[in-house]
Protein backbone atom coordinates (compact mmCIF):
# COMPACT_ATOMS: atom_id res chain seq x y z
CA UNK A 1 0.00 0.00 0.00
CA UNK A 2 1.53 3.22 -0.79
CA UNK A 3 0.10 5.32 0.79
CA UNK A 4 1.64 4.39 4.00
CA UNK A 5 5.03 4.71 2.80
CA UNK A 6 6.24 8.04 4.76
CA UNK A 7 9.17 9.12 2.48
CA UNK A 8 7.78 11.85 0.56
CA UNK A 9 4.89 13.02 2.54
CA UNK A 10 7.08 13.31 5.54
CA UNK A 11 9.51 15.71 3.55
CA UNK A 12 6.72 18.05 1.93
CA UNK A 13 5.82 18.05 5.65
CA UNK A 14 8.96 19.12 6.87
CA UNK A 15 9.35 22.23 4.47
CA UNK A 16 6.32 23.22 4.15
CA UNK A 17 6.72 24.26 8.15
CA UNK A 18 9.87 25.61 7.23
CA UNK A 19 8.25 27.56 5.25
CA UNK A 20 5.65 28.61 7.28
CA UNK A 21 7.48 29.35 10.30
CA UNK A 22 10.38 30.65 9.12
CA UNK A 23 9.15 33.02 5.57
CA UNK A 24 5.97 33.91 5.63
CA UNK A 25 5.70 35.57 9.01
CA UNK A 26 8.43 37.70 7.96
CA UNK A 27 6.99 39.16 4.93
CA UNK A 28 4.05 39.35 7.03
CA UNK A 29 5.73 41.41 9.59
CA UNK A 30 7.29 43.63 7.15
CA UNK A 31 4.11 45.39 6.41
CA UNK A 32 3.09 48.38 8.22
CA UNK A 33 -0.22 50.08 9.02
CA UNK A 34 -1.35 53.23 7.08
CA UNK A 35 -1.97 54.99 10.57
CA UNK A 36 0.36 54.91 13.39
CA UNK A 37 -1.58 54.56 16.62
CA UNK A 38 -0.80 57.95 18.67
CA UNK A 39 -0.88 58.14 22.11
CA UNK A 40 -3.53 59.86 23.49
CA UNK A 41 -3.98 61.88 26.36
CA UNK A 42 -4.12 61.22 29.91
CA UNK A 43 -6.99 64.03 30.38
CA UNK A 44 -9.16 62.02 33.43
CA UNK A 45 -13.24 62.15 32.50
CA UNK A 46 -15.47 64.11 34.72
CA UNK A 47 -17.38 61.82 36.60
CA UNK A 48 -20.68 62.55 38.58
CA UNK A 49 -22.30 60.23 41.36
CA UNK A 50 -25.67 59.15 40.35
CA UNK A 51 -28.28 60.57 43.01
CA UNK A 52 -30.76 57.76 43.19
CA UNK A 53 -34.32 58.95 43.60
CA UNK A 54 -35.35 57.12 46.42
């Protein structure tokens, strides 16, 4: 049966995980997003207590 022969499915195996762990994160990581994140400011919201009416 040979299908249970491991030789060449084992080695497509092996590089394709090469492949993906070692190439395509970093052309993934080389792309950048159109807007930086800025830091915003640390202004603190007013906050009110609620007067319940009972």
């Amino acid at each position: 049966m040979p299908q249970l022969n491991p030789n060449p499915w084992f080695a497509i195996l092996v590089f394709s995980w090469i492949i993906f762990l070692t190439i395509i994160p970093t052309k993934i990581l080389n792309y950048t997003t159109p807007n930086e994140p800025l830091p915003m400011g640390e202004e603190k919201h007013k906050t009110e207590s609620w007067d319940w009416p009972w």
